[in-house]
PDB file of N, CA and C in Angstrom:
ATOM      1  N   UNK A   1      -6.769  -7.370 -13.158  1.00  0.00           N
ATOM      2  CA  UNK A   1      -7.771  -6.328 -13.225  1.00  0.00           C
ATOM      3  C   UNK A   1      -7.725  -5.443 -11.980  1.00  0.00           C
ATOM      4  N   UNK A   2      -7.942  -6.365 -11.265  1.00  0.00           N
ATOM      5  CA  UNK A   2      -7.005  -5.585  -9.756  1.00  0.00           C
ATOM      6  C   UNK A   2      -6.302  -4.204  -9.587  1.00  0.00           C
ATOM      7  N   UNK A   3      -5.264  -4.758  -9.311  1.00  0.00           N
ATOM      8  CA  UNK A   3      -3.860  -4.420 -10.093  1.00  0.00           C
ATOM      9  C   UNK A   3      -4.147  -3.041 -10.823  1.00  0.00           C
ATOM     10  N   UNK A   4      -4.457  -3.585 -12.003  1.00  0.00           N
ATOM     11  CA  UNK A   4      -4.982  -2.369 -12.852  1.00  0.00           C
ATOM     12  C   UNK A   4      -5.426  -1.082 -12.385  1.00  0.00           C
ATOM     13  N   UNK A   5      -6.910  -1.704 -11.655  1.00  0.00           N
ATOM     14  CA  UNK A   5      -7.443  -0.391 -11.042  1.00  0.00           C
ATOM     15  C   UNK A   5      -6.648   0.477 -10.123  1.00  0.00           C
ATOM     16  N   UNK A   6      -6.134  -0.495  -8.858  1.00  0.00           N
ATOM     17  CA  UNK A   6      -4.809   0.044  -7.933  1.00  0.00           C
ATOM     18  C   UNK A   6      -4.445   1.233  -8.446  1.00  0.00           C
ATOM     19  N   UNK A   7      -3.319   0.849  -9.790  1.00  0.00           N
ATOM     20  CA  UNK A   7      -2.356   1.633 -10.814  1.00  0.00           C
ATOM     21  C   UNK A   7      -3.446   3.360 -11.429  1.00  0.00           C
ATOM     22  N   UNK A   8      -4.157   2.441 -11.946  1.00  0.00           N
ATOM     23  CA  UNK A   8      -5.005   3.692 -12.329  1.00  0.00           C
ATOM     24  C   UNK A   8      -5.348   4.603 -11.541  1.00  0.00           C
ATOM     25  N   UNK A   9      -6.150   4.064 -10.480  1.00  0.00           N
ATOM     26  CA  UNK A   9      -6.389   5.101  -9.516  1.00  0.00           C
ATOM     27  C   UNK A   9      -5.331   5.721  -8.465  1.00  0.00           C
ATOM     28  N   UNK A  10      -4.554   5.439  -8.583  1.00  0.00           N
ATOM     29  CA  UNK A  10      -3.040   6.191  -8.047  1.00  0.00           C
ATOM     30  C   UNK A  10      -2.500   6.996  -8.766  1.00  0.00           C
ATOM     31  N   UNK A  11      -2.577   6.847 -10.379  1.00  0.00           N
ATOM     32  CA  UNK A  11      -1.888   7.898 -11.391  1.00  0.00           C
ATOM     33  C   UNK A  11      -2.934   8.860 -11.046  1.00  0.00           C
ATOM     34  N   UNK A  12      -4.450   8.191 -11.187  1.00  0.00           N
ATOM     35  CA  UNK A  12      -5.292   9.430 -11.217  1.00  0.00           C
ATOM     36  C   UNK A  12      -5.654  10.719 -10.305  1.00  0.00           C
ATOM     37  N   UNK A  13      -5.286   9.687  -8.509  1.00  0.00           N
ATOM     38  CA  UNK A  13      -5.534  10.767  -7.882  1.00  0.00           C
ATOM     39  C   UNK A  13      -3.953  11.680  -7.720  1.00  0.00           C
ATOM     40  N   UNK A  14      -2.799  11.145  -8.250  1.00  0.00           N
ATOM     41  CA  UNK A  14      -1.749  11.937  -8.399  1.00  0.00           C
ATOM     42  C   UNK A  14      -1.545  12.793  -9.127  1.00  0.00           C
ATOM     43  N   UNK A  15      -2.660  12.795 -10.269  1.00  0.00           N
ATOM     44  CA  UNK A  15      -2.442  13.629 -11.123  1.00  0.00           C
ATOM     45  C   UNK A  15      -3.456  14.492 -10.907  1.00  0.00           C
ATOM     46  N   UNK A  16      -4.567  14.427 -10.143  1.00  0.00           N
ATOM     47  CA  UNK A  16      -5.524  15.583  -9.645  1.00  0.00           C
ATOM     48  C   UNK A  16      -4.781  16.237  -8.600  1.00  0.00           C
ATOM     49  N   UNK A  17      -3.996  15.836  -7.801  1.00  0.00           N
ATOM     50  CA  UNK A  17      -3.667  16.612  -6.685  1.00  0.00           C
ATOM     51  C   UNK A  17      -2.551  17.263  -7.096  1.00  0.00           C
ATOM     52  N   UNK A  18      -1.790  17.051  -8.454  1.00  0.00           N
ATOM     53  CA  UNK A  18      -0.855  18.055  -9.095  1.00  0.00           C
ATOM     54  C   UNK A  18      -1.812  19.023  -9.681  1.00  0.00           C
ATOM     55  N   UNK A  19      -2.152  18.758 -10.321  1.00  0.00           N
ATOM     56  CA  UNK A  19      -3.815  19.614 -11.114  1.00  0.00           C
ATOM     57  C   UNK A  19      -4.335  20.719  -9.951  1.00  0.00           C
ATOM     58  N   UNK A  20      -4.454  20.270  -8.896  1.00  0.00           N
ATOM     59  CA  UNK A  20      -5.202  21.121  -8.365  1.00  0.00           C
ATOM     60  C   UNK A  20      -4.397  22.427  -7.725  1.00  0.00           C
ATOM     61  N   UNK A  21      -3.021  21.624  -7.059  1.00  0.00           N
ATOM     62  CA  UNK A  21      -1.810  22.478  -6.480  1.00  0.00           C
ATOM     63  C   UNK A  21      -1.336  23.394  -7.431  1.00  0.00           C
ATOM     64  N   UNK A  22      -1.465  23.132  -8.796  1.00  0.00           N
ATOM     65  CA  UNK A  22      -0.978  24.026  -9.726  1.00  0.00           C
ATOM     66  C   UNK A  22      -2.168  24.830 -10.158  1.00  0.00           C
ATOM     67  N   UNK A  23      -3.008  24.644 -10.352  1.00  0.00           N
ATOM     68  CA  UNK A  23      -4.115  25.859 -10.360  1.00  0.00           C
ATOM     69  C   UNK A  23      -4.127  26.981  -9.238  1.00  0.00           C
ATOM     70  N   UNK A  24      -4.101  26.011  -8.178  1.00  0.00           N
ATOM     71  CA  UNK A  24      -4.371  27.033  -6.814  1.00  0.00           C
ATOM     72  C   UNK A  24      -3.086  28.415  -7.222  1.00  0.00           C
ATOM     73  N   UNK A  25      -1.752  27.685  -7.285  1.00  0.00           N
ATOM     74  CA  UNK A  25      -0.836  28.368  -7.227  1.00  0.00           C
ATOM     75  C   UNK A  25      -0.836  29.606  -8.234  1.00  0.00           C
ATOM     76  N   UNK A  26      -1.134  29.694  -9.556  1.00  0.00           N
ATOM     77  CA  UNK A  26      -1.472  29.852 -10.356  1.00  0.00           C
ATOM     78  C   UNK A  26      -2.868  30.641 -10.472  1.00  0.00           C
ATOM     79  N   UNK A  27      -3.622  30.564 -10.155  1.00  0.00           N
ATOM     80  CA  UNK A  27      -4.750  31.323  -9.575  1.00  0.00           C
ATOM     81  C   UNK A  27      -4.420  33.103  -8.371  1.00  0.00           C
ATOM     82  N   UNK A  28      -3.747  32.211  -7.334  1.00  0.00           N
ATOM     83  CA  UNK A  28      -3.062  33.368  -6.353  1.00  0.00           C
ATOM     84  C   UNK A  28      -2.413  34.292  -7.046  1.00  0.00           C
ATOM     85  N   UNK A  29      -0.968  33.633  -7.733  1.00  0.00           N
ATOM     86  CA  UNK A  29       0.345  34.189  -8.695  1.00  0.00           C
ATOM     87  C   UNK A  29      -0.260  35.097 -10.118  1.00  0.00           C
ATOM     88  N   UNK A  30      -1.432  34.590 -10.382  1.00  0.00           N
ATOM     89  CA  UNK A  30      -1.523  35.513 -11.557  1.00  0.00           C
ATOM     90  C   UNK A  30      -2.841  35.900 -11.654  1.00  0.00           C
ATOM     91  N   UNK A  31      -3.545  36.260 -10.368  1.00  0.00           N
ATOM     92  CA  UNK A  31      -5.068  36.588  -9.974  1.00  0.00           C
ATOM     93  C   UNK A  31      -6.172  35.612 -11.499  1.00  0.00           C
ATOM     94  N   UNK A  32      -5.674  34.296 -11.832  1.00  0.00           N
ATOM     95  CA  UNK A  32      -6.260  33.841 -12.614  1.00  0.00           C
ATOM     96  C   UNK A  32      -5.939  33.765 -13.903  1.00  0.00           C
ATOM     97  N   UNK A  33      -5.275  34.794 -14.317  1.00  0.00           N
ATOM     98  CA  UNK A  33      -4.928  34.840 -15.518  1.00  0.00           C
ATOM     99  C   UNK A  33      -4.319  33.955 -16.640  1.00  0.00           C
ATOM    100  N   UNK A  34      -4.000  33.247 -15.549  1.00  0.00           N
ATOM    101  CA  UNK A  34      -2.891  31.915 -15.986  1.00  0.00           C
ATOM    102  C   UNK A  34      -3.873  30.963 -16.174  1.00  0.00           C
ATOM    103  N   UNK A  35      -4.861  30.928 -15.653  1.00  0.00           N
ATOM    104  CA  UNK A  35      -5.424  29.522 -15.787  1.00  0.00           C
ATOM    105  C   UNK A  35      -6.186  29.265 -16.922  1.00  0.00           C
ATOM    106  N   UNK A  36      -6.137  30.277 -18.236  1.00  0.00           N
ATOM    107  CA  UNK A  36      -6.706  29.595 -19.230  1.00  0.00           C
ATOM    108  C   UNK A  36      -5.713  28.688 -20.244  1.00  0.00           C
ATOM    109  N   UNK A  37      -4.780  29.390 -20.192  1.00  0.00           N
ATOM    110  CA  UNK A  37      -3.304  29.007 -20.210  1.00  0.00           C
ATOM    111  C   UNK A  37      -2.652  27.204 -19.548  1.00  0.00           C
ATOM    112  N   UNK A  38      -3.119  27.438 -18.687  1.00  0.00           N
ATOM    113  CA  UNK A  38      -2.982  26.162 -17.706  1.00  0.00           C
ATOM    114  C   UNK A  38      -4.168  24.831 -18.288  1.00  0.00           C
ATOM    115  N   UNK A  39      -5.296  25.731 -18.770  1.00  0.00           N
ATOM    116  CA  UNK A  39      -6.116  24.615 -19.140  1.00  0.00           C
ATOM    117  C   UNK A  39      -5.977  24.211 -20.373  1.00  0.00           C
ATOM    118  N   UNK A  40      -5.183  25.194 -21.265  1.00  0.00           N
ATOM    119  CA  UNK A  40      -4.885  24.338 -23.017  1.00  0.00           C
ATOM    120  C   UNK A  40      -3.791  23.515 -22.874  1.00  0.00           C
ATOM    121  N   UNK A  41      -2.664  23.544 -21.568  1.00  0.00           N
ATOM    122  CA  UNK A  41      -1.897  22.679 -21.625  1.00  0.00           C
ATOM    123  C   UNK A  41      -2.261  20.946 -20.940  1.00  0.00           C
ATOM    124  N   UNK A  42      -3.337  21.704 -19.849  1.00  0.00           N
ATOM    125  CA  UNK A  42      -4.189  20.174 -19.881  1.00  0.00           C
ATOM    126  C   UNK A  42      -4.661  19.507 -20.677  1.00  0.00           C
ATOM    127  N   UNK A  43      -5.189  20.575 -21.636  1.00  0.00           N
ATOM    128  CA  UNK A  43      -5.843  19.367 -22.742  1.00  0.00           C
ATOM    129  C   UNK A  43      -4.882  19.059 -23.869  1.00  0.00           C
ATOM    130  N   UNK A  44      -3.492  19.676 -23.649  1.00  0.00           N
ATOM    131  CA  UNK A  44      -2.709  19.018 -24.852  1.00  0.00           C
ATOM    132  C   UNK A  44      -2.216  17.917 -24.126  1.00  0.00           C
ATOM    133  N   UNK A  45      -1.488  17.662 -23.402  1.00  0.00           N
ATOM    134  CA  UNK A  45      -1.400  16.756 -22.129  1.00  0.00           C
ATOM    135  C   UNK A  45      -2.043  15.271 -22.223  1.00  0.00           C
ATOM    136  N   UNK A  46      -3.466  16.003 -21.833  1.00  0.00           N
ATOM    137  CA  UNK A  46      -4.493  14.682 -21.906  1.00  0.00           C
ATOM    138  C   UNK A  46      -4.618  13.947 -23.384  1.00  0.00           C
ATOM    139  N   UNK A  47      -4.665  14.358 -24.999  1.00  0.00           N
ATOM    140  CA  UNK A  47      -4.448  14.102 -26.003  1.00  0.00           C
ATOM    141  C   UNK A  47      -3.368  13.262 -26.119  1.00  0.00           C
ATOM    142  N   UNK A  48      -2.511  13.998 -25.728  1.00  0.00           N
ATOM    143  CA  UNK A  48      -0.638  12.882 -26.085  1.00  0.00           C
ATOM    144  C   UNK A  48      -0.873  11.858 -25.298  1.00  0.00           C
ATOM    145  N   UNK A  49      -1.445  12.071 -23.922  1.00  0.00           N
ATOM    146  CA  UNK A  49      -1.624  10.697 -23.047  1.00  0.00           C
ATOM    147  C   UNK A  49      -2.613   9.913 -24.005  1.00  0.00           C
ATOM    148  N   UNK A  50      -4.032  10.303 -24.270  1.00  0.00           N
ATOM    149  CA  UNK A  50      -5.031   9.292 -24.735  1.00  0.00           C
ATOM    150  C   UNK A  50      -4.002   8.440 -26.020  1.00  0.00           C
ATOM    151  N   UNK A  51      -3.462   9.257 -26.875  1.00  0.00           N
ATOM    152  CA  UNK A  51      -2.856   8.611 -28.394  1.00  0.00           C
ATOM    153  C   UNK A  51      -2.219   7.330 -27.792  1.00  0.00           C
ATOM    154  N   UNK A  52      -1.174   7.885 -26.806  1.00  0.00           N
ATOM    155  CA  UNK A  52      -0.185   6.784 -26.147  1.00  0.00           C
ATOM    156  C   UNK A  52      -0.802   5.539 -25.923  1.00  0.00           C
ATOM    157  N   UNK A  53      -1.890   5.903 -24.931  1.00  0.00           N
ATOM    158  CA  UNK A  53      -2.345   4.457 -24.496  1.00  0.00           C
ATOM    159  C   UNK A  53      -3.051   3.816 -25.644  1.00  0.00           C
ATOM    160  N   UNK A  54      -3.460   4.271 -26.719  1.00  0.00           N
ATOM    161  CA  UNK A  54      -4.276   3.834 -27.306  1.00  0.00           C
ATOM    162  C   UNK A  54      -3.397   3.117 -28.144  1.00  0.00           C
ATOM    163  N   UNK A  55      -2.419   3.913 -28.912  1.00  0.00           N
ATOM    164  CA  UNK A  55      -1.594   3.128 -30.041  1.00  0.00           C
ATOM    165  C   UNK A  55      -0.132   2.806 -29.656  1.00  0.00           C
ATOM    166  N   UNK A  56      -0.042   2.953 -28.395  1.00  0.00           N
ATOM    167  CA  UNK A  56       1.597   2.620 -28.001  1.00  0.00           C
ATOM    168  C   UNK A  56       1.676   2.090 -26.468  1.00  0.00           C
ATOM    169  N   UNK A  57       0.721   0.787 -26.249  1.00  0.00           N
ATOM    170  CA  UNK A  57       0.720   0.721 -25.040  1.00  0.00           C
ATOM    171  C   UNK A  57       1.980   0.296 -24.508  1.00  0.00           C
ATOM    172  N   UNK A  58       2.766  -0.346 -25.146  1.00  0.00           N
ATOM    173  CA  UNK A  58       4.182  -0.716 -24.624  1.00  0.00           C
ATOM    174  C   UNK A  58       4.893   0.641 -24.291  1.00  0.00           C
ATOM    175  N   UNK A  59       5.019   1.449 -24.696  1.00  0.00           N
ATOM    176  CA  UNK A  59       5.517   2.879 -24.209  1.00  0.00           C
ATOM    177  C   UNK A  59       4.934   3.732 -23.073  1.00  0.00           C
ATOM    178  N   UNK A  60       3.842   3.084 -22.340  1.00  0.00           N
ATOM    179  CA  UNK A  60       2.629   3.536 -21.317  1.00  0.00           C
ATOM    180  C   UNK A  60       2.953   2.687 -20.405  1.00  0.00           C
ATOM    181  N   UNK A  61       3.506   1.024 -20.299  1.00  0.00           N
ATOM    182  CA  UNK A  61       3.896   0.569 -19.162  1.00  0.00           C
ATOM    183  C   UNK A  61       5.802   0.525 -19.385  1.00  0.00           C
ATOM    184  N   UNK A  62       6.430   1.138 -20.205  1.00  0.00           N
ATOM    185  CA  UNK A  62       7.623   1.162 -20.213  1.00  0.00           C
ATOM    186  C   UNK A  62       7.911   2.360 -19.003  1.00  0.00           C
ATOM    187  N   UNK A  63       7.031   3.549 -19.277  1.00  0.00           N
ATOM    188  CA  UNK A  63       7.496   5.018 -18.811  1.00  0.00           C
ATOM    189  C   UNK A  63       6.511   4.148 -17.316  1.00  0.00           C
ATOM    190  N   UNK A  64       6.047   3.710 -17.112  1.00  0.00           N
ATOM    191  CA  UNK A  64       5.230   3.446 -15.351  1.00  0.00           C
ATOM    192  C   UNK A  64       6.453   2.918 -14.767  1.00  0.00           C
ATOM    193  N   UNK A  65       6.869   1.947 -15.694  1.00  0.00           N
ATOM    194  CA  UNK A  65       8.040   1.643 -14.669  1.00  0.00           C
ATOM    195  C   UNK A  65       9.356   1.766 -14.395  1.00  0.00           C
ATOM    196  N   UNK A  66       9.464   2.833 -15.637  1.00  0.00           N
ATOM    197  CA  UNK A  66      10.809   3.851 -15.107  1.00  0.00           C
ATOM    198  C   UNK A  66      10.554   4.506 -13.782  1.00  0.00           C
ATOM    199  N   UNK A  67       9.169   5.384 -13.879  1.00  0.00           N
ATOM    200  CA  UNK A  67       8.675   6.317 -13.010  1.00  0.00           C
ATOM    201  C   UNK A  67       8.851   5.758 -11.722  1.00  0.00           C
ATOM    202  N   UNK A  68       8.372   4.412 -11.401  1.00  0.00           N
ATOM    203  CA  UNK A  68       8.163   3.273 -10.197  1.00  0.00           C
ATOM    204  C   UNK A  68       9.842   3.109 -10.262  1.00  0.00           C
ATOM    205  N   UNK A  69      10.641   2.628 -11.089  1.00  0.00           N
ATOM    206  CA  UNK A  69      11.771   2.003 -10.927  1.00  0.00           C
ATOM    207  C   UNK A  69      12.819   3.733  -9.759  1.00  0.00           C
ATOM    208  N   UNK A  70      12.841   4.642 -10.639  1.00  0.00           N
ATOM    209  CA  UNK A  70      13.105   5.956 -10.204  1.00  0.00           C
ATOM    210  C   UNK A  70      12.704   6.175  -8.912  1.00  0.00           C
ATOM    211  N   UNK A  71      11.902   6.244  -8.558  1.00  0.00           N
ATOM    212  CA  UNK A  71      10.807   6.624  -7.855  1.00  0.00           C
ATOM    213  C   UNK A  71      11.747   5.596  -6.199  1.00  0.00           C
ATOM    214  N   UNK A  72      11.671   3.967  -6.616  1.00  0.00           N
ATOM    215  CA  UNK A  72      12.034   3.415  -5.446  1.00  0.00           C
ATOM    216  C   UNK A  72      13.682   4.025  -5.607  1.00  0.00           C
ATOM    217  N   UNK A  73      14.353   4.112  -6.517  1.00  0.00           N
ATOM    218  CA  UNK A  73      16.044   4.376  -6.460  1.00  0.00           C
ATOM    219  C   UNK A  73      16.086   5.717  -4.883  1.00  0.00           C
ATOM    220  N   UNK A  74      14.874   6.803  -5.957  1.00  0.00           N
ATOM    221  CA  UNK A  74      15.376   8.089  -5.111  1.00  0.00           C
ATOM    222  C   UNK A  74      15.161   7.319  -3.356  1.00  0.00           C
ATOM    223  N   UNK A  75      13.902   7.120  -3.224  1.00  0.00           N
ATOM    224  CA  UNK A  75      13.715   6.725  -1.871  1.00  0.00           C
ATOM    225  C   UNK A  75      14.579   5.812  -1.504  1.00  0.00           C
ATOM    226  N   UNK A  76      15.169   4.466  -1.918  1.00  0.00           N
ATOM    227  CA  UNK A  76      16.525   4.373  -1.060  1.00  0.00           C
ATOM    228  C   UNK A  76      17.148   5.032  -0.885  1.00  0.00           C
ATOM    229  N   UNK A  77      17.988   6.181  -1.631  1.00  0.00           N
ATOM    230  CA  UNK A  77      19.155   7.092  -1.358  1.00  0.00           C
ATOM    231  C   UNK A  77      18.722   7.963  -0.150  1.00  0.00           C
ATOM    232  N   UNK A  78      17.387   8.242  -0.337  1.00  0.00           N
ATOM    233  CA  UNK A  78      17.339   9.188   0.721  1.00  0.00           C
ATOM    234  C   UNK A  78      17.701   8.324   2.348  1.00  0.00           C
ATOM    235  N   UNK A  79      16.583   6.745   1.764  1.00  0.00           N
ATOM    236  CA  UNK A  79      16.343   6.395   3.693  1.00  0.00           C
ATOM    237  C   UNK A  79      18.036   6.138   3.803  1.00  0.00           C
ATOM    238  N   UNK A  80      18.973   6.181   3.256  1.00  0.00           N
ATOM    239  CA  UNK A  80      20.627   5.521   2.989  1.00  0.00           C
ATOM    240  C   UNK A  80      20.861   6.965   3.691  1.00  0.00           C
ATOM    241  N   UNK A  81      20.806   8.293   3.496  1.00  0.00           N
ATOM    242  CA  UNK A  81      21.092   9.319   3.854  1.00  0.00           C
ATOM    243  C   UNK A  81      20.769  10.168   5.361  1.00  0.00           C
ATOM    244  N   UNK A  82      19.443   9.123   5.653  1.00  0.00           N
ATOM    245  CA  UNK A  82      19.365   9.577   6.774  1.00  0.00           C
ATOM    246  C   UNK A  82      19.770   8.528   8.199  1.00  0.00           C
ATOM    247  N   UNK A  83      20.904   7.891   7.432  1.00  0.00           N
ATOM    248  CA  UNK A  83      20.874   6.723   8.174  1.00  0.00           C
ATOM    249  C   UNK A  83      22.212   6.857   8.932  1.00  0.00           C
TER     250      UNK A  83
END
């Protein structure tokens, strides 16, 4: 349960602080215009995510730990690169 929360609240605040960097940007770049635009793709987004977890949870911790598996690959290559 732990664990869980950890996970959750790491996707979540990763995915607000993409959320927010892309509005900002997006806001500046198109004096706003973009962001209604930006918000129907959030909510298509958030839909495909809710279905997933709901009826395909094996496909919800398959893609976490590609993301995690990926995720440590790139960061060895890099600390390997600066070495």
């Amino acid at each position: 349960m732990i664990l869980a929360s950890i996970i959750a609240g790491g996707a979540a605040l990763g995915s607000h602080a993409t959320k927010a960097t892309v509005r900002a940007v997006s806001t500046m770049t198109t004096a706003g215009l973009g962001n209604p635009v930006l918000s129907l793709l959030e909510d298509g987004f958030a839909f495909i995510n809710a279905v997933i977890a709901i009826f395909l949870p094996g496909l919800v911790i398959l893609t976490l730990v590609t993301i995690a598996v990926l995720f440590l690959l790139v960061h060895r290559r890099l600390r390997r690169a600066r070495s």
